[in-house]
C-alpha atoms as a PDB file:
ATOM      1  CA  UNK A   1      79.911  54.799 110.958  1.00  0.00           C
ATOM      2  CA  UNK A   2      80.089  58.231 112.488  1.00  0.00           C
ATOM      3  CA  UNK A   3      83.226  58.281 114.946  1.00  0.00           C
ATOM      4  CA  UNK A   4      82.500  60.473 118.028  1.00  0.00           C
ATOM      5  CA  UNK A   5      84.625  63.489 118.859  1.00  0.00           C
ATOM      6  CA  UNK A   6      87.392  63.013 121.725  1.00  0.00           C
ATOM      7  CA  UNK A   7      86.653  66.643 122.951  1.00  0.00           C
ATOM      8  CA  UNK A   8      83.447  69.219 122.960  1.00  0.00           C
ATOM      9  CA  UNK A   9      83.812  71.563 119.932  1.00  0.00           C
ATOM     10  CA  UNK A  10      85.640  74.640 120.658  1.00  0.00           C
ATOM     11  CA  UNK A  11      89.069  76.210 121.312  1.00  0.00           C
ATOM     12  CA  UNK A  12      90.362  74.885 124.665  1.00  0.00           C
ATOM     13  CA  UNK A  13      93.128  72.890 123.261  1.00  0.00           C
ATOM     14  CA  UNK A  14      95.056  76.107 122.198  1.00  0.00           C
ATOM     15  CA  UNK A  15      95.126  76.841 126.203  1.00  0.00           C
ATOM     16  CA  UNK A  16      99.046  77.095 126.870  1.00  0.00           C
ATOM     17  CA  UNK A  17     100.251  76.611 123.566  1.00  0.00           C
ATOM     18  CA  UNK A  18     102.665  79.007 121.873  1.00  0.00           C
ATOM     19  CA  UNK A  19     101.934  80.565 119.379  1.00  0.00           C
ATOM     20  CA  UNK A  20     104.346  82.767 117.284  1.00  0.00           C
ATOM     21  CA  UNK A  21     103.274  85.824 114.869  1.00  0.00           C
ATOM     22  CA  UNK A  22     105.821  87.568 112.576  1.00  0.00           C
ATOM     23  CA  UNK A  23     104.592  90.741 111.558  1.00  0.00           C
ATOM     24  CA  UNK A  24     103.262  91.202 115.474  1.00  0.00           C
ATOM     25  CA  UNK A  25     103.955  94.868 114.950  1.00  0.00           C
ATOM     26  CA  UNK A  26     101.190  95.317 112.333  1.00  0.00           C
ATOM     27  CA  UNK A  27      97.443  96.080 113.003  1.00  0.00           C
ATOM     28  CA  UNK A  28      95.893  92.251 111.541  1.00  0.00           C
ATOM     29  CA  UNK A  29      98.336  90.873 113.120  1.00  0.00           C
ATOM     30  CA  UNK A  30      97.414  92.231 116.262  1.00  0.00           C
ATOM     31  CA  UNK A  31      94.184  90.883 115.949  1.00  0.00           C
ATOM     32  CA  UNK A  32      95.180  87.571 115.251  1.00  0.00           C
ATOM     33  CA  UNK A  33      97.289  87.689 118.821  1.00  0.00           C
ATOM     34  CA  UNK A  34      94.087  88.994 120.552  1.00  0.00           C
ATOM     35  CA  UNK A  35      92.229  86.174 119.601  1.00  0.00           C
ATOM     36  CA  UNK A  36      94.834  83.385 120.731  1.00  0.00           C
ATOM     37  CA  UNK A  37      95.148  85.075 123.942  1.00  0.00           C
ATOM     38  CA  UNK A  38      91.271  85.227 124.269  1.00  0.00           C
ATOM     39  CA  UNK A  39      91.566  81.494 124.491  1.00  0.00           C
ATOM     40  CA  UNK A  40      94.254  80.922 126.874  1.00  0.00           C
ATOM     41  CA  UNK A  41      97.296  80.508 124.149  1.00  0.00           C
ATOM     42  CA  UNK A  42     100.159  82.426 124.867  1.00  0.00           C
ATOM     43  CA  UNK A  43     101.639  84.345 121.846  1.00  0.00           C
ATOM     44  CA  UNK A  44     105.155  85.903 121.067  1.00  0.00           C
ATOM     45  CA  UNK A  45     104.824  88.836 119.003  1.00  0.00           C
ATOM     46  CA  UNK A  46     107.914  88.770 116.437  1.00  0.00           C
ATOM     47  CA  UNK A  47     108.792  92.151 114.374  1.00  0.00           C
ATOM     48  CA  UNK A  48     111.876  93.696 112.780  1.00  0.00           C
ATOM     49  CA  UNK A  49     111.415  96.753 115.081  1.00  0.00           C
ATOM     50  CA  UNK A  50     111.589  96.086 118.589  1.00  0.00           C
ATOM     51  CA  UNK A  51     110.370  98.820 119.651  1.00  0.00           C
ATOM     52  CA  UNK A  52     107.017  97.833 117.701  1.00  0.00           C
ATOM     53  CA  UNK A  53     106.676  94.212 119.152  1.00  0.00           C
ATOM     54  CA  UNK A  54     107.124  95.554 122.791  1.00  0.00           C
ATOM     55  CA  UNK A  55     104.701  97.843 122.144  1.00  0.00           C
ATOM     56  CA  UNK A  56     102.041  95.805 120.423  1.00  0.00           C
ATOM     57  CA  UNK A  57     102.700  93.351 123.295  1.00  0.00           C
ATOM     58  CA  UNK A  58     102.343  95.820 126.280  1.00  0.00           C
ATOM     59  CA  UNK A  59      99.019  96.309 124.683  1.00  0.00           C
ATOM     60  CA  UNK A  60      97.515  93.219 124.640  1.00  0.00           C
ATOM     61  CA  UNK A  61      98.685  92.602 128.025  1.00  0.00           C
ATOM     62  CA  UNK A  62      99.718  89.082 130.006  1.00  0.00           C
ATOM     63  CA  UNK A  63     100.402  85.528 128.035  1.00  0.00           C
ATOM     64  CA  UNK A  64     102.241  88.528 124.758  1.00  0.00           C
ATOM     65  CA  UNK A  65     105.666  89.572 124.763  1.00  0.00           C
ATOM     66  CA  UNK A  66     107.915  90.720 122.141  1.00  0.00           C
ATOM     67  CA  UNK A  67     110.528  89.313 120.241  1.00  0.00           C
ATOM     68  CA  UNK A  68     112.993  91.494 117.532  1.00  0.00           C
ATOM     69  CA  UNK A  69     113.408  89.436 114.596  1.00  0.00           C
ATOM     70  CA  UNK A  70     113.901  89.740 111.115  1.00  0.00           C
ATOM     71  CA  UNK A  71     112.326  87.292 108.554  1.00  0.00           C
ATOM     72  CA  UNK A  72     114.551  87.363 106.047  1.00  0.00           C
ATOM     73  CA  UNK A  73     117.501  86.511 107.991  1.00  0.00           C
ATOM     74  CA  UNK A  74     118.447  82.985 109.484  1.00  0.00           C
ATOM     75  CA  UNK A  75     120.602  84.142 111.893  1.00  0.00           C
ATOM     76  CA  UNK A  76     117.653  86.477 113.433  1.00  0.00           C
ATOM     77  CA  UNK A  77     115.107  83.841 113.526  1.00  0.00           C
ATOM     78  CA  UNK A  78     117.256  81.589 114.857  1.00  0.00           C
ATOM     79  CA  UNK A  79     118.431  83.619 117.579  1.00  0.00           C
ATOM     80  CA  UNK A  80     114.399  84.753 117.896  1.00  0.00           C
ATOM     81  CA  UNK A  81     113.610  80.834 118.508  1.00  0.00           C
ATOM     82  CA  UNK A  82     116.059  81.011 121.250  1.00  0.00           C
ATOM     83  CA  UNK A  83     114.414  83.712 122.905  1.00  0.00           C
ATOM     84  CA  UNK A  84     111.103  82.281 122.542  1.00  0.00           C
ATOM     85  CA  UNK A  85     111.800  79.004 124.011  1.00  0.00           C
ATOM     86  CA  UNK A  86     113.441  81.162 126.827  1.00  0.00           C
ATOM     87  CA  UNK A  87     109.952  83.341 127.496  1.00  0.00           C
ATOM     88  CA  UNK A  88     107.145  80.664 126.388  1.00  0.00           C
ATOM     89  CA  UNK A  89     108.740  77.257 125.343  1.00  0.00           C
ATOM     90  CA  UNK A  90     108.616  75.025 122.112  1.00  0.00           C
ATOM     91  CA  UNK A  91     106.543  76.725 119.257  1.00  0.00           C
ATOM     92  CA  UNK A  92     103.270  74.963 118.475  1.00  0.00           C
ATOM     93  CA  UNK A  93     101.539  77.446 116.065  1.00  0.00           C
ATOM     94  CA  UNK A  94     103.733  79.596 113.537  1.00  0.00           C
ATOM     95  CA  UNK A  95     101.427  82.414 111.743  1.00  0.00           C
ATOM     96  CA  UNK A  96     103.706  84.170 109.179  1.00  0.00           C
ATOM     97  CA  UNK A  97     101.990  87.819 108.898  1.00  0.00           C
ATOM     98  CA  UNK A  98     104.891  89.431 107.949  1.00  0.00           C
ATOM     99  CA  UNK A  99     104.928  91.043 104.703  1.00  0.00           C
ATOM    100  CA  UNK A 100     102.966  94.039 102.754  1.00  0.00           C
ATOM    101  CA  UNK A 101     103.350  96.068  99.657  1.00  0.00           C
ATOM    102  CA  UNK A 102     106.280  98.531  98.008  1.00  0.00           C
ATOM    103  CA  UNK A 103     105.531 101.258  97.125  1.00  0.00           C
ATOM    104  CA  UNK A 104     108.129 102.092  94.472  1.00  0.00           C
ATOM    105  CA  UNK A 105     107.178  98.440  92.884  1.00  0.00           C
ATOM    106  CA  UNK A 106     103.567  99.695  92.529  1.00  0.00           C
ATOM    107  CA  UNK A 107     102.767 101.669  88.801  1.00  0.00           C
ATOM    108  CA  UNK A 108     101.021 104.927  88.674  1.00  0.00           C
ATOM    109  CA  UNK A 109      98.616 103.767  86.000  1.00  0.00           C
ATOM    110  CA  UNK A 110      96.576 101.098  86.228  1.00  0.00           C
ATOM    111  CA  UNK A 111      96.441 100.351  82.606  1.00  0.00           C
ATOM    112  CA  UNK A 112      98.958 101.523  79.665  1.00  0.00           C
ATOM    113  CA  UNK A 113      96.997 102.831  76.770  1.00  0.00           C
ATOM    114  CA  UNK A 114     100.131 104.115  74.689  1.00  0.00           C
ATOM    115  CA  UNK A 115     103.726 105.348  75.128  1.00  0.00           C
ATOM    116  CA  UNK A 116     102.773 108.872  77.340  1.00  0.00           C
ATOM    117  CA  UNK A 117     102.296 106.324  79.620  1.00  0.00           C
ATOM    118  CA  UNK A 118     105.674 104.518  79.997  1.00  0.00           C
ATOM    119  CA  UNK A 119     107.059 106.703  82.733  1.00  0.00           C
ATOM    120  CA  UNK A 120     104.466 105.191  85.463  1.00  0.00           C
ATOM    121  CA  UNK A 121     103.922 101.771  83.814  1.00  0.00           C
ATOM    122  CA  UNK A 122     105.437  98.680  84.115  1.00  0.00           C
ATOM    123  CA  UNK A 123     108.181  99.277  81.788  1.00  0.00           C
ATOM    124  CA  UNK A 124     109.464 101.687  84.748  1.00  0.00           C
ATOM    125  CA  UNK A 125     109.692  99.216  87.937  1.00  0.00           C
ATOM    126  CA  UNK A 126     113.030  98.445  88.947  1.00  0.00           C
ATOM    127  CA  UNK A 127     113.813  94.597  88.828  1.00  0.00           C
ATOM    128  CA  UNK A 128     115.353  95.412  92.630  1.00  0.00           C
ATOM    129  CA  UNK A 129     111.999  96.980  93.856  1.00  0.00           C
ATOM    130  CA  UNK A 130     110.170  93.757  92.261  1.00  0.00           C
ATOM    131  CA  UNK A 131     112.507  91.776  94.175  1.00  0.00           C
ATOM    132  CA  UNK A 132     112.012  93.339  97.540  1.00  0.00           C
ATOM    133  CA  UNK A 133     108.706  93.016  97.209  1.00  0.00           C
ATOM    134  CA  UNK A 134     108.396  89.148  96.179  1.00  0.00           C
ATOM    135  CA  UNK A 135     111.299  88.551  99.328  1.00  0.00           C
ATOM    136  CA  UNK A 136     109.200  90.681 102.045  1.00  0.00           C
ATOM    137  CA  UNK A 137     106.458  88.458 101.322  1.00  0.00           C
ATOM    138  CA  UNK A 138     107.539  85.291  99.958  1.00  0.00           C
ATOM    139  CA  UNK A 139     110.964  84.310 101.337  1.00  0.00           C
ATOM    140  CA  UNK A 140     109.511  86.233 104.232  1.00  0.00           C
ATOM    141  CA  UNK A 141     106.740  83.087 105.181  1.00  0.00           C
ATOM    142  CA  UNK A 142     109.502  80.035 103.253  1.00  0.00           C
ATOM    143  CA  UNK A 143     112.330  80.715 106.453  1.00  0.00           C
ATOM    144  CA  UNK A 144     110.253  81.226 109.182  1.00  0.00           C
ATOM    145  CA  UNK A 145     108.771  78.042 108.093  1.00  0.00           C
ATOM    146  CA  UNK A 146     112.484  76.771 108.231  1.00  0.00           C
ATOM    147  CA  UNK A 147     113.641  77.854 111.032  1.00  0.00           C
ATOM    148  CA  UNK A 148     110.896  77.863 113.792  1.00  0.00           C
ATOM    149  CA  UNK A 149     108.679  74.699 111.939  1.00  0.00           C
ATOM    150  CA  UNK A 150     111.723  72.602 113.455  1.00  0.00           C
ATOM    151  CA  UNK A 151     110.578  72.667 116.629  1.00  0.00           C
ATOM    152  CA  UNK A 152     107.463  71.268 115.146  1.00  0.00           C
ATOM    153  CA  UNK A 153     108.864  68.339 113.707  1.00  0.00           C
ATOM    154  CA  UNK A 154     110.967  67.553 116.547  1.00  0.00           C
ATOM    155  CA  UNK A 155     107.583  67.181 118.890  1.00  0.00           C
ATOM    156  CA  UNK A 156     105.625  65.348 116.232  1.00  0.00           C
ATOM    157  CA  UNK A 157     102.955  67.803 115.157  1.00  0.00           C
ATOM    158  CA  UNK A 158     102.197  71.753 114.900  1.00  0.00           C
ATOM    159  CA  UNK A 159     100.350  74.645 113.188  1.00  0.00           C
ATOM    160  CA  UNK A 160     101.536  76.935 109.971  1.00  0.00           C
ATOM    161  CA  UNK A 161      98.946  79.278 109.086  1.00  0.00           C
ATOM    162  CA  UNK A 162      99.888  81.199 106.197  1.00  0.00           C
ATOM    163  CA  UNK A 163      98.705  85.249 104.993  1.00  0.00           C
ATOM    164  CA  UNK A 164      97.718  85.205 101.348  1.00  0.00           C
ATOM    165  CA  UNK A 165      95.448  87.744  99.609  1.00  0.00           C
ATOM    166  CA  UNK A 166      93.081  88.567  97.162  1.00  0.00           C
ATOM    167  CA  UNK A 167      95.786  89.341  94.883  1.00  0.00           C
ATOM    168  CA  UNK A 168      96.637  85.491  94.820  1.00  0.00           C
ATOM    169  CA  UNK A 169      93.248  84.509  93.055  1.00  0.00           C
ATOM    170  CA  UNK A 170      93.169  87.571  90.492  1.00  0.00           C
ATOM    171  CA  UNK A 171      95.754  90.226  90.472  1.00  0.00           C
ATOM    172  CA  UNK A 172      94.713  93.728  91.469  1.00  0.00           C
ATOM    173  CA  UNK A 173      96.026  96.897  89.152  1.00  0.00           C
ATOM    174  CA  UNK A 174      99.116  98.954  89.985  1.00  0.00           C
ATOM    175  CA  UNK A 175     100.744  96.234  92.135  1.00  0.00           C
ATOM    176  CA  UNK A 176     102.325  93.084  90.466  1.00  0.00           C
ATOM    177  CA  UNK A 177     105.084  92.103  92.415  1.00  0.00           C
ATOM    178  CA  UNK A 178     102.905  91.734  95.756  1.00  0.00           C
ATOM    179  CA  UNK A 179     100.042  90.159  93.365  1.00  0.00           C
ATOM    180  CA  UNK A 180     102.901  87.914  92.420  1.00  0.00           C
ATOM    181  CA  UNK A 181     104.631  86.818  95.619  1.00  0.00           C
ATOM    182  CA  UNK A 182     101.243  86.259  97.482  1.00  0.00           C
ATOM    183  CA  UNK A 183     100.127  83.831  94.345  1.00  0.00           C
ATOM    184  CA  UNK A 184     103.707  82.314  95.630  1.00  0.00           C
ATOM    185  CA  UNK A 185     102.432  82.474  99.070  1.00  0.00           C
ATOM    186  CA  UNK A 186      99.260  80.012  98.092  1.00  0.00           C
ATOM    187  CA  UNK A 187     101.131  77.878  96.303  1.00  0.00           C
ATOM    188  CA  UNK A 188     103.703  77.239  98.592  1.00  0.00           C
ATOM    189  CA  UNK A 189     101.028  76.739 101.532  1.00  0.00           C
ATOM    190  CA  UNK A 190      99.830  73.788  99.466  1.00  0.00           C
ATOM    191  CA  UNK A 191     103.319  71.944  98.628  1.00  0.00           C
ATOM    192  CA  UNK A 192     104.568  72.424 102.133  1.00  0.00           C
ATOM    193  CA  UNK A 193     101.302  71.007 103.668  1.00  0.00           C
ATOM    194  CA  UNK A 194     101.859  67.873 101.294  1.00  0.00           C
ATOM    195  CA  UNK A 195     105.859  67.496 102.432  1.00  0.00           C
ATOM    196  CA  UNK A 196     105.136  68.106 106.264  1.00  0.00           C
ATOM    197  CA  UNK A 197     101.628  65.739 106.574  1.00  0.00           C
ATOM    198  CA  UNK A 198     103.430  62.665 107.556  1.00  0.00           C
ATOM    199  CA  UNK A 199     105.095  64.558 110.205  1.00  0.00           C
ATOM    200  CA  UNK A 200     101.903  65.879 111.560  1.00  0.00           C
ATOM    201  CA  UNK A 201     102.176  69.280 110.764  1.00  0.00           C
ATOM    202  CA  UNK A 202      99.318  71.202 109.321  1.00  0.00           C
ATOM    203  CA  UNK A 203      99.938  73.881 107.065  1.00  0.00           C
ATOM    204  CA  UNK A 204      96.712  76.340 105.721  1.00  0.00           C
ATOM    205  CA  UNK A 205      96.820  79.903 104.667  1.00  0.00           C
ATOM    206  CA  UNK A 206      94.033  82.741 105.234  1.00  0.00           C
ATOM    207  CA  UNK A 207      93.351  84.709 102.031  1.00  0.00           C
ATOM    208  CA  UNK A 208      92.177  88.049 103.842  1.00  0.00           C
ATOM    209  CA  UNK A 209      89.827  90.786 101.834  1.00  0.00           C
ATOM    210  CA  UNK A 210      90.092  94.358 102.453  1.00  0.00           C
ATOM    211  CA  UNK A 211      90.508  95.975 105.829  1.00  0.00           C
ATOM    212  CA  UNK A 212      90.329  99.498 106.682  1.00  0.00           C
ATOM    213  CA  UNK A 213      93.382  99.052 108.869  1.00  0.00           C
ATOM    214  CA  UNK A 214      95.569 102.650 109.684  1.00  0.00           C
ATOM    215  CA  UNK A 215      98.243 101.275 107.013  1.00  0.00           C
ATOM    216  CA  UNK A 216      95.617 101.680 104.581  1.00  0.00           C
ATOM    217  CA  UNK A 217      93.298 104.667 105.745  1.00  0.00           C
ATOM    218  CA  UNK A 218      94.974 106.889 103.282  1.00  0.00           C
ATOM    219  CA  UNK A 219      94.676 104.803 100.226  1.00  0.00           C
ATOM    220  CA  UNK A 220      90.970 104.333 101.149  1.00  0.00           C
ATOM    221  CA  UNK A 221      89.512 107.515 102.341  1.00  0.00           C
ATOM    222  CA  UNK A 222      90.280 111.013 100.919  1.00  0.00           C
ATOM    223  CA  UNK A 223      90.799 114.474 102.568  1.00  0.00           C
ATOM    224  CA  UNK A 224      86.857 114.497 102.994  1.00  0.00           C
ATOM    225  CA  UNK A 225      86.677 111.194 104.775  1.00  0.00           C
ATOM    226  CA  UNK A 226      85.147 109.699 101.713  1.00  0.00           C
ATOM    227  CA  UNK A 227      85.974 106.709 100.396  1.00  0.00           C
ATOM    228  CA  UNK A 228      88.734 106.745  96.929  1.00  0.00           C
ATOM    229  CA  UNK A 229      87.262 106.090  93.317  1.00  0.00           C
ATOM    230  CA  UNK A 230      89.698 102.637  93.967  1.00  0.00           C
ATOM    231  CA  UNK A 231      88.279 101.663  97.295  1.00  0.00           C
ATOM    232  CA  UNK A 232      84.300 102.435  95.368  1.00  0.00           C
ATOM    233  CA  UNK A 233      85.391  99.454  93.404  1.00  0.00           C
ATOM    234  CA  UNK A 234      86.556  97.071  95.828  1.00  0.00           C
ATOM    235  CA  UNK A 235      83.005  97.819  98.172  1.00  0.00           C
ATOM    236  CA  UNK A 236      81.468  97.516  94.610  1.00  0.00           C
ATOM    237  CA  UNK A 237      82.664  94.437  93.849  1.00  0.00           C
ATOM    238  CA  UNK A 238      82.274  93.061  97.722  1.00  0.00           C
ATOM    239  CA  UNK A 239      78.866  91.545  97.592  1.00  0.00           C
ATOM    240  CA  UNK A 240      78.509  92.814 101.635  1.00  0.00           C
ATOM    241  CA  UNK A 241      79.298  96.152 100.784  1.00  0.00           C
ATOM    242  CA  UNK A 242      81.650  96.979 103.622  1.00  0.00           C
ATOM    243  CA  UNK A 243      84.966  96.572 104.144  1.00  0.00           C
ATOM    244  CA  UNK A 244      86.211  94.151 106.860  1.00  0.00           C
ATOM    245  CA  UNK A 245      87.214  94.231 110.633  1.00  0.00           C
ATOM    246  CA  UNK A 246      90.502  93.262 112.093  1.00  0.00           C
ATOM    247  CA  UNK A 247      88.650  90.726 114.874  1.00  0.00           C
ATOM    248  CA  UNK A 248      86.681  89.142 111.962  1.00  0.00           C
ATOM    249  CA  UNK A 249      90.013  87.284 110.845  1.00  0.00           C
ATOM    250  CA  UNK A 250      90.104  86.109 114.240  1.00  0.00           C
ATOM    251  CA  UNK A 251      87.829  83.233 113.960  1.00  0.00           C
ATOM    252  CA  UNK A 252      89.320  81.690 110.858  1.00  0.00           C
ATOM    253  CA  UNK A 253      92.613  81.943 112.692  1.00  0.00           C
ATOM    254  CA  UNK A 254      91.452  80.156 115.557  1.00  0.00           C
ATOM    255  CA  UNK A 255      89.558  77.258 113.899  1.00  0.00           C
ATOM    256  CA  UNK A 256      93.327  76.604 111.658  1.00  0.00           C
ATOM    257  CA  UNK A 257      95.023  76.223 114.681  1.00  0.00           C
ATOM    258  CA  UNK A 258      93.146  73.901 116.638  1.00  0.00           C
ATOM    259  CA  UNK A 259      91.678  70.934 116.952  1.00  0.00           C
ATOM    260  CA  UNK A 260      88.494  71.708 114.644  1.00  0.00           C
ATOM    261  CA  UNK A 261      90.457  71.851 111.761  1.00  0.00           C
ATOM    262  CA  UNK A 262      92.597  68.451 112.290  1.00  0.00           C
ATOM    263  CA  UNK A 263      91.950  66.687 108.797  1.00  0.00           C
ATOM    264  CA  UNK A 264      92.451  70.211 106.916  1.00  0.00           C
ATOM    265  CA  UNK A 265      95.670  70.868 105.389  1.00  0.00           C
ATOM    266  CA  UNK A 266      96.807  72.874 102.028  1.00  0.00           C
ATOM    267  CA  UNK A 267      94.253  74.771 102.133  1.00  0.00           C
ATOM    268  CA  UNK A 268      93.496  78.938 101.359  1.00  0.00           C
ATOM    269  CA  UNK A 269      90.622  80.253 103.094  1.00  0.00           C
ATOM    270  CA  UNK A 270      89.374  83.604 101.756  1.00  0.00           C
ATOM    271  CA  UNK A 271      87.768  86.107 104.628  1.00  0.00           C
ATOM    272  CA  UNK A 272      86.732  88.600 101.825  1.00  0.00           C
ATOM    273  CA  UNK A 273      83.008  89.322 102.287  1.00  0.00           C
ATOM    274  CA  UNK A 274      82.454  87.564  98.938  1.00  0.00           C
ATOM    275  CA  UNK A 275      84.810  89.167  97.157  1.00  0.00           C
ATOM    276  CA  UNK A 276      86.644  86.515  95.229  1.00  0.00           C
ATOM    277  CA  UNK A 277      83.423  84.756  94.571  1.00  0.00           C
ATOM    278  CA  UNK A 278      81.818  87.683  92.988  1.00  0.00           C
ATOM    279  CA  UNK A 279      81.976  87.307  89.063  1.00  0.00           C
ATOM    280  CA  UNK A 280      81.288  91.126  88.723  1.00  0.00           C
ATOM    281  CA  UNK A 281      77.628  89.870  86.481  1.00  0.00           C
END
């Protein structure tokens, strides 16, 4: 027996909620608050530079504002939730965008093939690089989740949405310790939708591709404007053959968070262009 919906398919019931990025600062994340606000939900922007938040919220204009906060410490997401409930009220959809790569915990050679190569291999990372790394990332999504899911719990239901990678499925070269904490990242979104489901809180994570974002222009494009012998792989291995847009996160975003989604939970949703699906054959 098919049981009718109680509303019309779409996005109004994230009108008026609150919805909280960390990360706000960054260019993704930017998009993500875009599309919220395009549908009525008002978003605080959180970032360990102020100065970044304010700005990123300036530009997307009414229902943003910006909120310091740093995600590794208690005390600053604590005092963040304050401010928050001050601005906008109880948090109803967390988004933990926060995070990003090292470079010092990234090797110069993709592969070692003997003991010239030691110097930029593996055997060279610093155990304290690795670890800032795997905290950015990892411990970067686990106490937000702490500290701003209570308000979830205390009103009976709510939102996590998650940012994994491609680097959680298969590893990319050169960068472990990110490969590593995003894999962290997945399986965390999974446990923590299992322990929080009786509460009614659903917790998913988006598995983004590759984005030309400004963060990344460099690493992507040479001197010439053409694109890097590593970037030739990744559009050679994206059956699209492109590399993504910022707004086309939005929509996965958007369906997590609402109503649409309300029997999903502990999943990892990859918006890769058919990149993880792509055997290389």
């Amino acid at each position: 027996m098919l049981v009718p919906m109680a509303e019309q398919p779409g996005f109004s019931d994230l009108r008026d909620k609150v919805v909280v990025i960390t990360g706000g600062g960054g260019v993704l994340c930017r998009s993500f608050a875009a599309g919220f606000l395009a549908v009525g939900a008002k978003v605080a922007l959180l970032d360990i530079r102020a100065e970044k938040a304010d700005e990123a919220a300036a530009a997307l204009g009414g229902g943003a504002v910006g909120v310091q906060c740093d995600v590794l410490s208690a005390e600053s997401l604590e005092a963040a939730l304050a401010r928050i409930h001050e601005l906008l009220g109880p948090v109803d959809v967390l988004l933990n965008g926060a995070g990003g790569n090292v470079a010092s915990a990234t090797t110069g050679v993709e592969r070692l093939r003997g003991p010239e190569d030691l110097p930029s291999s593996f055997f060279a990372l610093q155990s304290g690089d690795f670890g800032k790394t795997f905290d950015l990332n990892f411990i970067g999504t686990v106490l937000p989740c702490q500290k701003l899911g209570q308000d979830m719990v205390s009103r009976g239901g709510g939102v996590i949405i998650n940012i994994s990678s491609m680097n959680a499925y298969r590893p990319l070269s050169k960068i472990p310790a990110y490969s590593a904490a995003k894999a962290a990242v997945s399986n965390f979104t999974q446990w923590l939708a299992v322990h929080l489901a009786p509460a009614g809180i659903r917790v998913n994570a988006i598995a983004p591709g590759f984005y030309l974002t400004e963060q990344l222009r460099f690493l992507a494009l040479d001197e010439k404007g053409e694109w890097t012998p590593r970037y030739q792989k990744v559009l050679a291995q994206t059956p699209m053959g492109r590399l993504g847009n910022p707004n086309e996160l939005q929509g996965t975003a958007l369906f997590l968070a609402s109503n649409l989604s309300s029997f999903i939970t502990g999943v990892v949703i990859p918006v890769d262009g058919g990149f993880n699906a792509n055997s290389g054959v």
